[in-house]
Protein backbone atom coordinates (compact mmCIF):
# COMPACT_ATOMS: atom_id res chain seq x y z
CA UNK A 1 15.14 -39.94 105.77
CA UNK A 2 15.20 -43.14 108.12
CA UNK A 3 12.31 -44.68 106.81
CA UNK A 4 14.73 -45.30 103.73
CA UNK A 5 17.09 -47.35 102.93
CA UNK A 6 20.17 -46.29 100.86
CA UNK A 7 20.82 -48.46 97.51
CA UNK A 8 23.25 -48.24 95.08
CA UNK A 9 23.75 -44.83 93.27
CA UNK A 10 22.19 -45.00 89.57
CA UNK A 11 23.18 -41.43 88.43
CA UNK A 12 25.59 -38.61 88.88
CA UNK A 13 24.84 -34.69 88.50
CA UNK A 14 26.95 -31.53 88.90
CA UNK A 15 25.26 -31.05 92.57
CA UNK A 16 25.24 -34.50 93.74
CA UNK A 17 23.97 -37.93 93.21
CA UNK A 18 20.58 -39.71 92.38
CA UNK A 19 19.96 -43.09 94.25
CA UNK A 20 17.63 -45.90 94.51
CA UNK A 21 16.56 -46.35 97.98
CA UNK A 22 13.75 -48.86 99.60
CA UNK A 23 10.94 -47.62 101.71
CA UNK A 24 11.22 -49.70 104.82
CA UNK A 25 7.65 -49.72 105.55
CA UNK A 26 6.65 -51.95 102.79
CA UNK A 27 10.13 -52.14 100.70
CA UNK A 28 8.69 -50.01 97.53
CA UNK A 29 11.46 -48.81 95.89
CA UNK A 30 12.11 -44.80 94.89
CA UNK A 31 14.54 -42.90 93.50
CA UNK A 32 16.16 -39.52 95.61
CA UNK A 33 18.27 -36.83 94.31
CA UNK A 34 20.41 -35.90 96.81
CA UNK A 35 21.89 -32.29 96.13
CA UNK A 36 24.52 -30.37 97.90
CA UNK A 37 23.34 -26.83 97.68
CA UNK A 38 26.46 -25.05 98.90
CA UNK A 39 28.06 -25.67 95.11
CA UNK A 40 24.78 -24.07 93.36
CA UNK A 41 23.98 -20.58 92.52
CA UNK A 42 21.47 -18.45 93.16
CA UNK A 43 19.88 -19.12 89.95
CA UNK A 44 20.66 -22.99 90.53
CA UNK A 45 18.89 -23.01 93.62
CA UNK A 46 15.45 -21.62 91.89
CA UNK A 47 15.54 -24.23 89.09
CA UNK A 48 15.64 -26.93 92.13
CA UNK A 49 12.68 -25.19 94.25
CA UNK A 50 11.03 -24.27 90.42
CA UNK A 51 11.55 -28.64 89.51
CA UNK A 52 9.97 -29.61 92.90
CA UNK A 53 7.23 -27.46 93.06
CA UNK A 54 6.10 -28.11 89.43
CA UNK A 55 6.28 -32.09 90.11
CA UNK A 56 4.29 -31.34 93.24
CA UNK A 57 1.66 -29.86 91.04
CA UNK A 58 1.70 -32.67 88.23
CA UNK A 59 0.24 -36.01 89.25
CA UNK A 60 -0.42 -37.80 85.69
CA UNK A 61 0.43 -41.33 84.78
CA UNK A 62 3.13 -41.05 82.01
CA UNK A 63 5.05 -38.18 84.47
CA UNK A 64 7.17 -39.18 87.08
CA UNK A 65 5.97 -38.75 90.70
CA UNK A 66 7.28 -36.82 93.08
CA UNK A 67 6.77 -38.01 96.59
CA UNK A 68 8.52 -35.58 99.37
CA UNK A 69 11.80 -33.44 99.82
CA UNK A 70 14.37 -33.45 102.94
CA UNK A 71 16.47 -30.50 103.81
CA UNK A 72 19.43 -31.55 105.85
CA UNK A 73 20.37 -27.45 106.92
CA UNK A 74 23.48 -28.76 109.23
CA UNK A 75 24.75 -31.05 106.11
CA UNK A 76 23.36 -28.12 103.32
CA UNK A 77 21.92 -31.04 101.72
CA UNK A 78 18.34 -31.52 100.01
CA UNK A 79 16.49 -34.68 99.32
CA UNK A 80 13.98 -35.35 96.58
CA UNK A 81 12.33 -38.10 96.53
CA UNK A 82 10.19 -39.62 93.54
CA UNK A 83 9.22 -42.45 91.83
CA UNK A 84 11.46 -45.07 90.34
CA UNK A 85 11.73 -45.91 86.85
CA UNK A 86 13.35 -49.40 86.43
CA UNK A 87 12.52 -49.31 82.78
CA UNK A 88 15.81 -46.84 82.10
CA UNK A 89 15.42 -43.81 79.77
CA UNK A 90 14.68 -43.59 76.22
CA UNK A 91 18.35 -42.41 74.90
CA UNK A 92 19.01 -46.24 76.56
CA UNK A 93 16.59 -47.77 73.92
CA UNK A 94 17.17 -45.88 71.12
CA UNK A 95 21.41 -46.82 71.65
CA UNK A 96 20.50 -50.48 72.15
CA UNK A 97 18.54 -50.67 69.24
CA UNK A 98 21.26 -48.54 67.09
CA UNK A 99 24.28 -51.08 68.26
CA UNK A 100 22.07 -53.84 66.95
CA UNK A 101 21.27 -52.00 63.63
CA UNK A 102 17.74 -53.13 64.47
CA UNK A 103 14.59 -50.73 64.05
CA UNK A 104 12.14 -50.29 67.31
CA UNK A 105 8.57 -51.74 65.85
CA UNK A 106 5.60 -49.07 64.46
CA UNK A 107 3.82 -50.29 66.85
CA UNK A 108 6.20 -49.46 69.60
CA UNK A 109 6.43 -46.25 68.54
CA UNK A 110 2.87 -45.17 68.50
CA UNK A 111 2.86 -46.58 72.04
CA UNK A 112 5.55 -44.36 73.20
CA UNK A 113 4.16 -41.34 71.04
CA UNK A 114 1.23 -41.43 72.65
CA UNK A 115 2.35 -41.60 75.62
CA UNK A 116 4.90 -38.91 75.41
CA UNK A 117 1.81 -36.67 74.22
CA UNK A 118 -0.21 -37.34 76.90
CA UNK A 119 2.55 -35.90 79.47
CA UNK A 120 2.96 -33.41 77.58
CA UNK A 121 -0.48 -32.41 77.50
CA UNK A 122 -0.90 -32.16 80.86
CA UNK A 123 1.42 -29.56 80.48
CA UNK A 124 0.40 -27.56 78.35
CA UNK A 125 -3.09 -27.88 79.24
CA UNK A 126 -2.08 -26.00 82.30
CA UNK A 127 -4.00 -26.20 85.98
CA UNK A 128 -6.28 -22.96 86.99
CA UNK A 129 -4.59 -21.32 89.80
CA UNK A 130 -6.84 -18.76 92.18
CA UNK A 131 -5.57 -15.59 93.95
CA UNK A 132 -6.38 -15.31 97.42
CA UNK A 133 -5.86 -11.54 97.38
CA UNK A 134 -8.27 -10.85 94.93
CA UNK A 135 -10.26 -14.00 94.23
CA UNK A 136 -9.57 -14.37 90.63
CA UNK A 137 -8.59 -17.26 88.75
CA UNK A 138 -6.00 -18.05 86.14
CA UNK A 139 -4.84 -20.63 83.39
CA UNK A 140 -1.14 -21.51 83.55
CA UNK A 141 0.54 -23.95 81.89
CA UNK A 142 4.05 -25.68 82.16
CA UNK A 143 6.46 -25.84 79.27
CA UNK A 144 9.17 -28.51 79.94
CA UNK A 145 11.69 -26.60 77.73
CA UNK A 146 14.31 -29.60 78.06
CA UNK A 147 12.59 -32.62 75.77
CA UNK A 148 15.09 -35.14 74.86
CA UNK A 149 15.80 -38.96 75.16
CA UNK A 150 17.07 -38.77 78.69
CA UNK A 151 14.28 -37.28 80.23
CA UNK A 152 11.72 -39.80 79.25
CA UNK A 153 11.88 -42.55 81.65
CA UNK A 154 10.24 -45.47 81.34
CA UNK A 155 9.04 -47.95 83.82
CA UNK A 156 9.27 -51.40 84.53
CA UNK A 157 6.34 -52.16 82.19
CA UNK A 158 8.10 -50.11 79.64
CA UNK A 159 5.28 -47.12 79.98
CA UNK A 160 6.40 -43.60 79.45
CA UNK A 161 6.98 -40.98 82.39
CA UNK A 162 8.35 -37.58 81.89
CA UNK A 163 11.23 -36.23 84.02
CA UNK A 164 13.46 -33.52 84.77
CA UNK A 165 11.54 -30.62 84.90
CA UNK A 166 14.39 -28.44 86.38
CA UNK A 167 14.37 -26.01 83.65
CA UNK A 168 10.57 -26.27 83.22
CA UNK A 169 8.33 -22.61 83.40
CA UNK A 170 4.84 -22.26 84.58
CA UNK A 171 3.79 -19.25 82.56
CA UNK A 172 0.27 -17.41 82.37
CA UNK A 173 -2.60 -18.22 79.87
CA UNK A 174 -1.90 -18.81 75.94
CA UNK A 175 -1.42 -15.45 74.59
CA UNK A 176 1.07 -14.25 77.70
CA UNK A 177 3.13 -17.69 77.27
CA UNK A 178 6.46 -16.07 75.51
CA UNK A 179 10.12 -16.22 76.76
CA UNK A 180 13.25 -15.41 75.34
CA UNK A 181 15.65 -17.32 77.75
CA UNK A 182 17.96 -19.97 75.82
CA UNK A 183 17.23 -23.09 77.46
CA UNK A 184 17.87 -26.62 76.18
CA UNK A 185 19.75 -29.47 74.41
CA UNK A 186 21.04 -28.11 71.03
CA UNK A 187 19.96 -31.26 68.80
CA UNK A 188 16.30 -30.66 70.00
CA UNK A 189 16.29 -26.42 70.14
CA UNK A 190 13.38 -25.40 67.98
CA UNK A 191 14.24 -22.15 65.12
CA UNK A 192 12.37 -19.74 67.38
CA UNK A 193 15.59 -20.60 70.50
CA UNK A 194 18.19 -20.65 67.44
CA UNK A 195 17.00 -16.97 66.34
CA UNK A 196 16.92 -15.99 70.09
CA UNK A 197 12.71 -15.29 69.49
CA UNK A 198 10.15 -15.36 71.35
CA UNK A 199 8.78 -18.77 72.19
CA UNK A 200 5.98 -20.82 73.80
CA UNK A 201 4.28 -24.53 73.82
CA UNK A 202 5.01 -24.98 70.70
CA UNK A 203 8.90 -25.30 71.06
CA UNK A 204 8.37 -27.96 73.03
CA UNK A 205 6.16 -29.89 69.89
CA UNK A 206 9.33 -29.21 67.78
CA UNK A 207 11.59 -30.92 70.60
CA UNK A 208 9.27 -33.47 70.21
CA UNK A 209 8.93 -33.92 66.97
CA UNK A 210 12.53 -34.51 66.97
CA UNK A 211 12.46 -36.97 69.67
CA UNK A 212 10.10 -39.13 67.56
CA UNK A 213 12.08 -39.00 64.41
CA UNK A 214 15.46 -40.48 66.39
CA UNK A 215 13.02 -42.82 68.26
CA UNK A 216 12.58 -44.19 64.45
CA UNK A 217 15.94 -42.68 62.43
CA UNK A 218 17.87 -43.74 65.77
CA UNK A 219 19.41 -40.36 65.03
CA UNK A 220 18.28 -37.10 65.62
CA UNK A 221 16.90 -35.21 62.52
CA UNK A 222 19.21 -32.41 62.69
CA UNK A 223 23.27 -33.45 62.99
CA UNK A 224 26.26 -30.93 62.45
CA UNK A 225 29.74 -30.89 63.87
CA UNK A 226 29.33 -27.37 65.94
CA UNK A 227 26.59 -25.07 66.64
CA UNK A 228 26.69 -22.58 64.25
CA UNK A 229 26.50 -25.53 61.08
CA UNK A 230 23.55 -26.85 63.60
CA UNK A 231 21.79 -24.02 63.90
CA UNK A 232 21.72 -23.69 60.00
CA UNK A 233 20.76 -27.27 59.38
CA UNK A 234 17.69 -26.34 62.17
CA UNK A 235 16.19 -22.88 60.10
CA UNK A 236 16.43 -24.70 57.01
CA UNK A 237 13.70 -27.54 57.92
CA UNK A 238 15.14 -29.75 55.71
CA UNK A 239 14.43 -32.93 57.52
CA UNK A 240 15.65 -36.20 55.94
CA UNK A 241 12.72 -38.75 55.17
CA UNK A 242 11.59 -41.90 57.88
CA UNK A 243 13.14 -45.25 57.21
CA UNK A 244 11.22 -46.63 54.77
CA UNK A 245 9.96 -49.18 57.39
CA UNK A 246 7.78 -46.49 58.78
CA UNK A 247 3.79 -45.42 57.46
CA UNK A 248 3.32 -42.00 55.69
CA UNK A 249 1.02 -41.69 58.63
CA UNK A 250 4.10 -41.42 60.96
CA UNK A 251 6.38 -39.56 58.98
CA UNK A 252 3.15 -36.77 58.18
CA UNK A 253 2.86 -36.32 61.89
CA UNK A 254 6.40 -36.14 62.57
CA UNK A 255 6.73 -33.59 59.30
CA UNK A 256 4.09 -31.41 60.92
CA UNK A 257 5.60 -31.47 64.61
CA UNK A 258 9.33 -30.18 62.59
CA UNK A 259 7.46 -27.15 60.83
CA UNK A 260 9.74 -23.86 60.89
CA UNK A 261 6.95 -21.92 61.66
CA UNK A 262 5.40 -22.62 64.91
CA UNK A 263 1.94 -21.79 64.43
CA UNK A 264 1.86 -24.37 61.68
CA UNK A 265 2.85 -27.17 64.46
CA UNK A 266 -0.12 -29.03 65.98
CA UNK A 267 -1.03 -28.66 69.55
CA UNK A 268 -0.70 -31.68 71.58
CA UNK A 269 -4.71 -31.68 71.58
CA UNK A 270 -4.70 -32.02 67.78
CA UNK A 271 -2.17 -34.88 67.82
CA UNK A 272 -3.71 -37.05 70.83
CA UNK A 273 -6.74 -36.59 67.90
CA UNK A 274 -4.56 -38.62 65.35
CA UNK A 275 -6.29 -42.14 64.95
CA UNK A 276 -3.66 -44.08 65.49
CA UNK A 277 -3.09 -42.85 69.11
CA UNK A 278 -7.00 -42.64 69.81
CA UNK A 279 -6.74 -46.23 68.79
CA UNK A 280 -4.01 -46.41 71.69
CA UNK A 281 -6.00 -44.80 73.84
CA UNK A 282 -8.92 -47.25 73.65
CA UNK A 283 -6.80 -49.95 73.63
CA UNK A 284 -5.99 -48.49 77.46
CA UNK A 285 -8.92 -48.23 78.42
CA UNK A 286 -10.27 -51.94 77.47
CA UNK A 287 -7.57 -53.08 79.07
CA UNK A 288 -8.08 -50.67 82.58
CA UNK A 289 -11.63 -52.14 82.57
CA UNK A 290 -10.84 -55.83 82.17
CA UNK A 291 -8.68 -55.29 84.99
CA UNK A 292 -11.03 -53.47 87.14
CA UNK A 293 -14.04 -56.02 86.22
C-alpha cells in the first residue's frame, strides 16, 4: 500500500473505515475500505471475499471499479481499493433537494434512471462462466439485493455508478435464480422478502422502482412507523401518485417497476427499451463520438 497516500477518512463501517487516498504515481485519487477482519464473522468474512470478487468480475461504466485488495495478515487488516466517486451518493441529493423543498428536474431523472438501469443490467444480464472439469458453460447473473440511495454513487460529472455489492449473489441461469434469505433495507424490500418467498431479479426492479419514486417524491413510496405497519403498506401496492410535476410517462414506468406481482415487473431489458431512455442513450453516444472525432 506505499504507492498510496492516506487522505482524510470519508466514511465509517462496523469493520473499519473507507478513505480517499492518492496514487503517487500520477496523484489519481481512489477510495479504500480498510477492514479489520478479526471483529467479523464467518459469514461476514464471505460477504467481503463474495463483494470483491463480484466487482472484480463487473467492469461497466455506471458501476464502481474495483482496482486491487491488500491483506495486511500481521495487522488482520484488508484493503480494497476502488474508484472514487467525488459526486457523493444519491440519498445526498435527494436530502439536499428535500431541505430546499425544491424538485430534481424530469430531465435529471431520466438521466439517472437510465443510468441506474444500465448497471443494473449488467447484472442481471449475467457473464457465461465455463467449467474446467467438464468443459461446459453457464449463464449467471448477479442480483445486488441491497438497492437504495446510498449505494448509488455518483461521480464528479454527476454520472451514476453502482456500489456496495457486499450482500450481492451470483446465482445460476433464469429459472434456478430463487433465494429465500432476507436481505436488505426495509423501505426498498420487495412483497416476495416481506412474505419470506422465493425471489429473483425482479426484487431488485421493485427496489428500484422505489428508488425512482423518492428520487421524484423525495420520499420513499412506502413509509410506516415499524415493520410490521411497513410490511402491510408494501403487500398492499398502494403507491401514492408522482408530483404532479412529473409525465404519466414516468409515473407508468415507475407504476410498473412497484407491481405486487413480480412477473408483471419489466426486466431491465424492457425498460432500457422505454423511449425516453433510448433517447438518453443516443444522446451518449453523439456525444462519445464528437469527442472521439
Amino acid at each position: 500500500m506505499d504507492k498510496y497516500e492516506p487522505l482524510e477518512i470519508v466514511g465509517r463501517g462496523s469493520f473499519g473505515v473507507i478513505r480517499k487516498i492518492r496514487r503517487v504515481a500520477d496523484g489519481q485519487l481512489f477510495v479504500r475500505k480498510e477492514i479489520d477482519y478479526r471483529l467479523m464473522s464467518e459469514k461476514e468474512r464471505r460477504q467481503m471475499v463474495n463483494e470483491v470478487n463480484i466487482l472484480n468480475n463487473l467492469k461497466h461504466p455506471n458501476i464502481v471499479r474495483y482496482h486491487e485488495r491488500h491483506v495486511d495478515r500481521d495487522e488482520r487488516r484488508i484493503y480494497i481499493v476502488m474508484e472514487y466517486c467525488s459526486g457523493g451518493d444519491l440519498a445526498a441529493i435527494i436530502k439536499h433537494f428535500k431541505a430546499r423543498n425544491q424538485r430534481i428536474p424530469e430531465d435529471t431523472v431520466w438521466q439517472l434512471v437510465a443510468q441506474m438501469m444500465l448497471a443494473l443490467h449488467e447484472c442481471h444480464q449475467g457473464r457465461t462462466v465455463r467449467n474446467a472439469a467438464n468443459g461446459t458453460e453457464s449463464r449467471v447473473v448477479i442480483l445486488h439485493r441491497d438497492l437504495k440511495p446510498d449505494n448509488i454513487f455518483l461521480d464528479e460529472h454527476h454520472n451514476v455508478k453502482l456500489g456496495d455489492f457486499g450482500l450481492s449473489r451470483e446465482m445460476a441461469c433464469a429459472h434456478e435464480m430463487f433465494a429465500k434469505t432476507y436481505v436488505g433495507t426495509p423501505f426498498y424490500m420487495s412483497p416476495e422478502l416481506v412474505t419470506g418467498s422465493t425471489y429473483d431479479a425482479k426484487s431488485d426492479i421493485w427496489s428500484l422502482g422505489c428508488i425512482i419514486y423518492e428520487v421524484c417524491a423525495l420520499r420513499p413510496p412506502f413509509l410506516a412507523t415499524n415493520q410490521m405497519e411497513l410490511n402491510n403498506k408494501i403487500l398492499s401496492g398502494n403507491v401514492p401518485p408522482l408530483p404532479r410535476e412529473y409525465s404519466s410517462d414516468l409515473a407508468r414506468l415507475v407504476t410498473s417497476m412497484l407491481s405486487t406481482k413480480p412477473d408483471m415487473r419489466p426486466t431491465t431489458a424492457c425498460c432500457l427499451s422505454h423511449p425516453r431512455i433510448q433517447t438518453y442513450m443516443r444522446n451518449v453516444e453523439l456525444t462519445q463520438a464528437y469527442v472521439a472525432s
